[in-house]
C-alpha atoms as a PDB file:
ATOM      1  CA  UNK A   1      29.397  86.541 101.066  1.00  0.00           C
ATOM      2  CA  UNK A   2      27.934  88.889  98.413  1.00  0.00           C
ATOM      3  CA  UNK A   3      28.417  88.736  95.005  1.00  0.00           C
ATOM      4  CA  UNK A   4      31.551  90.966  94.379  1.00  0.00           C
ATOM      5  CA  UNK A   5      33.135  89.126  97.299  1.00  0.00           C
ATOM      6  CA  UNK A   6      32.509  86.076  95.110  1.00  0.00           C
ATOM      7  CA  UNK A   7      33.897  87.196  92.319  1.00  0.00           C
ATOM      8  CA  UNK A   8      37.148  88.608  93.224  1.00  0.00           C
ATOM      9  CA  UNK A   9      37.275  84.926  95.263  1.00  0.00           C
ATOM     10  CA  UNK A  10      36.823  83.482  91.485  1.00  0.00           C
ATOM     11  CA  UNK A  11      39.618  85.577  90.232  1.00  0.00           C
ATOM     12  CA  UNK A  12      42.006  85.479  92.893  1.00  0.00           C
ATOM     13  CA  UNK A  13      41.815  81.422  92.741  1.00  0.00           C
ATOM     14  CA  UNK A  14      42.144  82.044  88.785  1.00  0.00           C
ATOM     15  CA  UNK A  15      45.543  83.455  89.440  1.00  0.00           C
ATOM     16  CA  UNK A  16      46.905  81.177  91.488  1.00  0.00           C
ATOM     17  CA  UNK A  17      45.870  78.380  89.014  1.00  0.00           C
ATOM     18  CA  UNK A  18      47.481  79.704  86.122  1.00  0.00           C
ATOM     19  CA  UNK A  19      50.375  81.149  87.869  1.00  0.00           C
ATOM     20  CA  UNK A  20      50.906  77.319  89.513  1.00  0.00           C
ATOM     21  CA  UNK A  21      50.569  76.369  85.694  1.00  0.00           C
ATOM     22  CA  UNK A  22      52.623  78.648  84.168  1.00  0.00           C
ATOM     23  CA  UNK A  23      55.973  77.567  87.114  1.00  0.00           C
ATOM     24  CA  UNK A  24      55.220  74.199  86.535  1.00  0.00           C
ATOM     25  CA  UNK A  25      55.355  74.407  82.911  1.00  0.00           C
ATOM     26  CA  UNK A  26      58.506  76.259  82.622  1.00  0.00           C
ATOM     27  CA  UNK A  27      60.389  74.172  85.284  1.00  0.00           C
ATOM     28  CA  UNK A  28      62.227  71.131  83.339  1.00  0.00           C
ATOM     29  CA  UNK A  29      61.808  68.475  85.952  1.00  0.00           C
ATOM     30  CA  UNK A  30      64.406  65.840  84.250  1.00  0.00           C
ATOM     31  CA  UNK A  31      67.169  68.133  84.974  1.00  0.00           C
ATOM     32  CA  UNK A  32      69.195  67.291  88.236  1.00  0.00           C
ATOM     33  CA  UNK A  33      69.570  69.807  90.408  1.00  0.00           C
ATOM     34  CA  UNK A  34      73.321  70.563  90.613  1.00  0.00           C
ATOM     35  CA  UNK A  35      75.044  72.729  93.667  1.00  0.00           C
ATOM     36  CA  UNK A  36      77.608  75.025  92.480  1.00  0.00           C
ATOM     37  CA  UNK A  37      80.312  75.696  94.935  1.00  0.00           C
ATOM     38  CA  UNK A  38      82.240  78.517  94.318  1.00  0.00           C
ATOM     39  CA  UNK A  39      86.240  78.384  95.208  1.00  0.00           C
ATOM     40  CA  UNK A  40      86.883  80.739  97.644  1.00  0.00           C
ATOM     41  CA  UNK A  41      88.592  83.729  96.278  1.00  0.00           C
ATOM     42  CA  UNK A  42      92.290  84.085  97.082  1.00  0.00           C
ATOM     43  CA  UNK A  43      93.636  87.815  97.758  1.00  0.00           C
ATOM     44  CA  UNK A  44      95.143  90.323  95.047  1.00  0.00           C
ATOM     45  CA  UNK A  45      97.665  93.146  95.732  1.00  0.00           C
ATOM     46  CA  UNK A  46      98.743  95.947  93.885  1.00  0.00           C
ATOM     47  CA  UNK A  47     101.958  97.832  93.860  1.00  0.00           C
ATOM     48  CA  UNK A  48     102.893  95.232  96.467  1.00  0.00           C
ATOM     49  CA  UNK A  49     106.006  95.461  98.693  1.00  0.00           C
ATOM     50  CA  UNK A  50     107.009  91.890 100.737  1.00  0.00           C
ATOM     51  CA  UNK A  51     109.622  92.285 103.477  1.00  0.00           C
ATOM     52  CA  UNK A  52     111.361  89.364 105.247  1.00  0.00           C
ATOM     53  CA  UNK A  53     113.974  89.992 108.146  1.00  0.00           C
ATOM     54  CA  UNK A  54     116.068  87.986 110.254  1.00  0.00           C
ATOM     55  CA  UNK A  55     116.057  87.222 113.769  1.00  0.00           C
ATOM     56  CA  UNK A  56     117.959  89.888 114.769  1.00  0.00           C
ATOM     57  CA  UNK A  57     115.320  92.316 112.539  1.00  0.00           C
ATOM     58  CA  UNK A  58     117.474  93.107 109.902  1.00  0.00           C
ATOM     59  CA  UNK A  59     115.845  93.834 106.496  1.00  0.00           C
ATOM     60  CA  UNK A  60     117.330  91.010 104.303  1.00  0.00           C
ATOM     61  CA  UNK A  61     114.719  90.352 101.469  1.00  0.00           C
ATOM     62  CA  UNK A  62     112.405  93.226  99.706  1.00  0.00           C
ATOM     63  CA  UNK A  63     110.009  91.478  96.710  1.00  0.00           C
ATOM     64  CA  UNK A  64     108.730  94.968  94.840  1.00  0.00           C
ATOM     65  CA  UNK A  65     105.912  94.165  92.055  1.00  0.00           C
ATOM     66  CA  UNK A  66     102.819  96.202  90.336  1.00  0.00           C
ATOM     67  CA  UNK A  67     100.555  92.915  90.872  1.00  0.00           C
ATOM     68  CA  UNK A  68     100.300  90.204  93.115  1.00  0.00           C
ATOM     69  CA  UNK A  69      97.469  87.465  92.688  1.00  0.00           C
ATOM     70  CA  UNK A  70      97.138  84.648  95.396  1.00  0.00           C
ATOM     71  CA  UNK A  71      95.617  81.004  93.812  1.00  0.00           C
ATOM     72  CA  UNK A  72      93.089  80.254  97.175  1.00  0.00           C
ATOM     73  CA  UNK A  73      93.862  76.515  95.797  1.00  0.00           C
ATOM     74  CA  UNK A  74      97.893  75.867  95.945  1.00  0.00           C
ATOM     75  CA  UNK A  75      98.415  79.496  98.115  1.00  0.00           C
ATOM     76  CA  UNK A  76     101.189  80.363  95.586  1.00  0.00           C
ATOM     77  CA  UNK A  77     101.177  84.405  95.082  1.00  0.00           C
ATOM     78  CA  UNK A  78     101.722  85.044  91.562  1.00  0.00           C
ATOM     79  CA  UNK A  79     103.679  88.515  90.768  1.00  0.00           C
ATOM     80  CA  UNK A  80     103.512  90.436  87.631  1.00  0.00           C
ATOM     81  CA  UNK A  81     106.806  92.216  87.134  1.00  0.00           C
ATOM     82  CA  UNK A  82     109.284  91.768  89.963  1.00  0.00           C
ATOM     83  CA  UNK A  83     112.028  93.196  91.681  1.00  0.00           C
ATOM     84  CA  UNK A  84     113.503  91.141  94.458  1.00  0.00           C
ATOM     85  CA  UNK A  85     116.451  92.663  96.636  1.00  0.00           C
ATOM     86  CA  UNK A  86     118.356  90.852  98.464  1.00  0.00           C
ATOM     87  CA  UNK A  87     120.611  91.821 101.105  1.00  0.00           C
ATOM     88  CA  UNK A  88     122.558  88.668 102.526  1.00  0.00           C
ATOM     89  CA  UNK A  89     124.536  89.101 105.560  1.00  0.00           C
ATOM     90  CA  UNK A  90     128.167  90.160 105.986  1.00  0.00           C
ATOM     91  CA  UNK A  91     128.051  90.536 101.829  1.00  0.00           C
ATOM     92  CA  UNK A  92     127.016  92.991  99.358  1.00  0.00           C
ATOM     93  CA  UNK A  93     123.346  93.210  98.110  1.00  0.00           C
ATOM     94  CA  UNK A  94     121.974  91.437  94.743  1.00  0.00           C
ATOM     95  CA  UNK A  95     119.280  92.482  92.975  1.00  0.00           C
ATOM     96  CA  UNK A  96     117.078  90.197  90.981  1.00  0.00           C
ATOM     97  CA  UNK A  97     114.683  91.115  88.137  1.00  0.00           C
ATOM     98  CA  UNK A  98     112.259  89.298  86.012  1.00  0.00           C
ATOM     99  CA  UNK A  99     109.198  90.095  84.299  1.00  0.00           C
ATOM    100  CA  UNK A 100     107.229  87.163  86.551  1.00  0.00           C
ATOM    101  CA  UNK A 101     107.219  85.545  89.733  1.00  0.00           C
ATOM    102  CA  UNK A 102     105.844  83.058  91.624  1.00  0.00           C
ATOM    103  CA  UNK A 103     106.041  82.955  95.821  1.00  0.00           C
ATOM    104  CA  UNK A 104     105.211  79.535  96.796  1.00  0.00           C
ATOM    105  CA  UNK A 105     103.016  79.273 100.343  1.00  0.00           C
ATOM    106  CA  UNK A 106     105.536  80.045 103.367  1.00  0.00           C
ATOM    107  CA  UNK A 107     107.719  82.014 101.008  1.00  0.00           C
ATOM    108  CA  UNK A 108     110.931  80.408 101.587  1.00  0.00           C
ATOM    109  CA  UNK A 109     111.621  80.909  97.925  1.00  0.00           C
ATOM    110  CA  UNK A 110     111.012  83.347  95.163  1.00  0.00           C
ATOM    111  CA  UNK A 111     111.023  81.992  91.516  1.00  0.00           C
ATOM    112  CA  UNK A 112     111.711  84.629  88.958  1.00  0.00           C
ATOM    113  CA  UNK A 113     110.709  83.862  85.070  1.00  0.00           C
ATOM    114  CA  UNK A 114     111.312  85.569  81.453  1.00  0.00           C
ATOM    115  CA  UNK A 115     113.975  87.946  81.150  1.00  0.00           C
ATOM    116  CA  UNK A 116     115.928  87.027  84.744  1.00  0.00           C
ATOM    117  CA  UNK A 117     118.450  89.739  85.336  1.00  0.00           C
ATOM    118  CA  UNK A 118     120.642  89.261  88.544  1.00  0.00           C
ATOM    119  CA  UNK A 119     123.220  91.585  89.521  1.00  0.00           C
ATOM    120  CA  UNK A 120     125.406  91.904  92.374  1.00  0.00           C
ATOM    121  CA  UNK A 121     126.926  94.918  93.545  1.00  0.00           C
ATOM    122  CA  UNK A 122     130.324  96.123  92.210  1.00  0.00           C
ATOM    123  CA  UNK A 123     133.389  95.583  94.443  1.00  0.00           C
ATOM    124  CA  UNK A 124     136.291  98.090  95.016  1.00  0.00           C
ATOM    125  CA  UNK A 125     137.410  97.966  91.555  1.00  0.00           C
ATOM    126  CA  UNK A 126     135.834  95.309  90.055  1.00  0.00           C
ATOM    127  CA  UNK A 127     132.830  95.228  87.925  1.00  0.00           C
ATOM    128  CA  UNK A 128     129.003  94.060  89.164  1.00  0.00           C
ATOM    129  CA  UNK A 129     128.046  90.909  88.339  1.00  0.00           C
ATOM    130  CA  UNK A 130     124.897  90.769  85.918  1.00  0.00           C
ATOM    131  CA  UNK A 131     123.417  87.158  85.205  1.00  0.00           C
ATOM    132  CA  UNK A 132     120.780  86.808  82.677  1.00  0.00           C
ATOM    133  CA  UNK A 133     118.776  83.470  82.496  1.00  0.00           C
ATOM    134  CA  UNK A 134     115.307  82.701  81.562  1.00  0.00           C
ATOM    135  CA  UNK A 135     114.108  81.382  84.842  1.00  0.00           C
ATOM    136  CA  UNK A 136     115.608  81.127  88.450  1.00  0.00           C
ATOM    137  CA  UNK A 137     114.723  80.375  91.829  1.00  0.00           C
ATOM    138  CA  UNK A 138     116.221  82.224  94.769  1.00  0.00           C
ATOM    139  CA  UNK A 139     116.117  79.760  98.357  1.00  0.00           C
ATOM    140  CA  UNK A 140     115.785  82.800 100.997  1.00  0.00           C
ATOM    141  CA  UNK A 141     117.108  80.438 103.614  1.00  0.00           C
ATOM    142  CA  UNK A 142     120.567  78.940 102.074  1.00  0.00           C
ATOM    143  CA  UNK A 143     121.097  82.224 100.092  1.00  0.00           C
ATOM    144  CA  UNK A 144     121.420  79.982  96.448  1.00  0.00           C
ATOM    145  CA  UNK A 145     120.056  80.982  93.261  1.00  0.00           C
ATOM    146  CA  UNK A 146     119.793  77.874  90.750  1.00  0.00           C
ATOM    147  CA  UNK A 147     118.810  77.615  87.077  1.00  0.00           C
ATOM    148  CA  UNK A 148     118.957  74.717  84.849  1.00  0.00           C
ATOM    149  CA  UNK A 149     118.395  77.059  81.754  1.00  0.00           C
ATOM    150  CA  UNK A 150     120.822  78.821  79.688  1.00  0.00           C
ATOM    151  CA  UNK A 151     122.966  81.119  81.556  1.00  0.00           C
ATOM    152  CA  UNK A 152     124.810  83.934  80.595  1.00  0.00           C
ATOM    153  CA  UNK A 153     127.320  85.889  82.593  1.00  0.00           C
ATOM    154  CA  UNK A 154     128.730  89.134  82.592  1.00  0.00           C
ATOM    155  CA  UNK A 155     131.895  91.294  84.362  1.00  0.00           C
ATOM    156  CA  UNK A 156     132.653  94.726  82.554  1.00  0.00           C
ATOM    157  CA  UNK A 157     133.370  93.122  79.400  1.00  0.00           C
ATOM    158  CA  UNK A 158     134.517  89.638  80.256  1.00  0.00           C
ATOM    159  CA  UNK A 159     131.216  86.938  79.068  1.00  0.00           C
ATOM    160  CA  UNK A 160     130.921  83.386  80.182  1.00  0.00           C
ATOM    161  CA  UNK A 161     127.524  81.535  79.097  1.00  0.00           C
ATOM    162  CA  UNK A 162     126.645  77.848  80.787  1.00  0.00           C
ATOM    163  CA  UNK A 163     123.389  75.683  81.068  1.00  0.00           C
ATOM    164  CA  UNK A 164     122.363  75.570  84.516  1.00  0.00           C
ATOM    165  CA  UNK A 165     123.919  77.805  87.603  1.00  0.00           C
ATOM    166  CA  UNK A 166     124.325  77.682  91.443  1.00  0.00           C
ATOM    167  CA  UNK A 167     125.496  81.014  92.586  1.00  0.00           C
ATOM    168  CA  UNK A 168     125.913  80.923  96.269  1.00  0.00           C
ATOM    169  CA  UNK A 169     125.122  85.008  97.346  1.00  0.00           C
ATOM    170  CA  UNK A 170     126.664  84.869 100.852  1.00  0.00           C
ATOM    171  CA  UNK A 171     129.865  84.179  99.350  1.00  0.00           C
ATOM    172  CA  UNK A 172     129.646  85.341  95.783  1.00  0.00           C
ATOM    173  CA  UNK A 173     130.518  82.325  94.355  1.00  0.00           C
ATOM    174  CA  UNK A 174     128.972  81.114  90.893  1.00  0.00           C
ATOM    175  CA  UNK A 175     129.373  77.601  89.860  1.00  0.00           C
ATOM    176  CA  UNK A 176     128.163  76.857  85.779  1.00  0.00           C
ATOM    177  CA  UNK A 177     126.720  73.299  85.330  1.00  0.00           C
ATOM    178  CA  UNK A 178     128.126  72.843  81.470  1.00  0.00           C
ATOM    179  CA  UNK A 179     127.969  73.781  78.367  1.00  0.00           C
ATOM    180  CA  UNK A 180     130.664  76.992  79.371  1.00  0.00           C
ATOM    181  CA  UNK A 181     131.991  79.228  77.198  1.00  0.00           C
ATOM    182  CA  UNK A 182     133.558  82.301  77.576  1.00  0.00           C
ATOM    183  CA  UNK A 183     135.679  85.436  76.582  1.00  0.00           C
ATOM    184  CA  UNK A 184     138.356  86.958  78.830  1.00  0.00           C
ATOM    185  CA  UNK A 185     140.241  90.146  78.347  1.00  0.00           C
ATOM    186  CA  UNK A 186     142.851  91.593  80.172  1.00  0.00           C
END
């Protein structure tokens, strides 16, 4: 080997040295060596539309929000605002409002939080119902909306307020828990 074949030998073993050196020196060999998993993402929607029907393929449930976020762990879909309507069989349609929602995994429910407006249709002569609650959860299969939070009701100008609710949609029945109150005028 001549002599500039030595020398670039020197300085290419030089480099290696130092850069060995200089990785070893900036490792920090007393801390463990940790393996970060990362949760797997869950899936986001926006200006989502959910639509259930029965067996017979009939549209009966329509969830309408601006955001939906899935948690990958529990599979709940969170909703930003949402508009659920519901259109039970052989009755007339409700329409619930609130400015969140949760859809647990296998949506056979829709929970509806802060500022819960429900309101049924009006009837040949008869005012619409409009509940307004803080929270309520709507079972998709039994057709029942329950709350155990303040309630309060509303038909025309006729107000009854409660703690707690089960309001049956198929038949348009309400039943108050306690705590009622109300005005009536004829």
């Amino acid at each position: 080997m001549n002599r500039r074949g030595e020398v670039i030998l020197a300085l290419l073993a030089a480099v290696t040295a130092v850069t060995w050196w200089l990785a070893r020196s900036d490792s920090n060999d007393d801390a463990p060596l940790t393996v970060t998993h990362m949760a797997q993402p869950g899936y986001y929607l926006r200006e989502a539309t959910f639509e259930e029907t029965d067996d017979a393929g009939r549209l009966y449930l329509r969830v309408t929000t601006p955001k939906a976020d899935q948690n990958p762990q529990s599979q709940e879909i969170a909703l930003g605002p949402v508009r659920v309507d519901y259109f039970p069989a052989d009755t007339a349609p409700w329409v619930l409002t609130g400015d969140r929602g949760v859809l647990p995994a296998g949506a056979r429910s829709v929970t509806l939080s802060d500022n819960v407006t429900m309101r049924g249709s009006p009837i040949a002569h008869r005012a619409a119902a409009v509940l307004h609650t803080s929270t309520a959860t709507l079972d998709t299969v039994t057709s029942v909306a329950t709350t155990v939070a303040p309630v309060r009701i509303e038909f025309g100008s006729q107000v009854v307020t409660a703690t707690g609710m089960r309001a049956d949609l198929k038949r348009d029945r309400v039943a108050l828990e306690s705590n009622v109150r109300g005005t009536y005028v004829r």
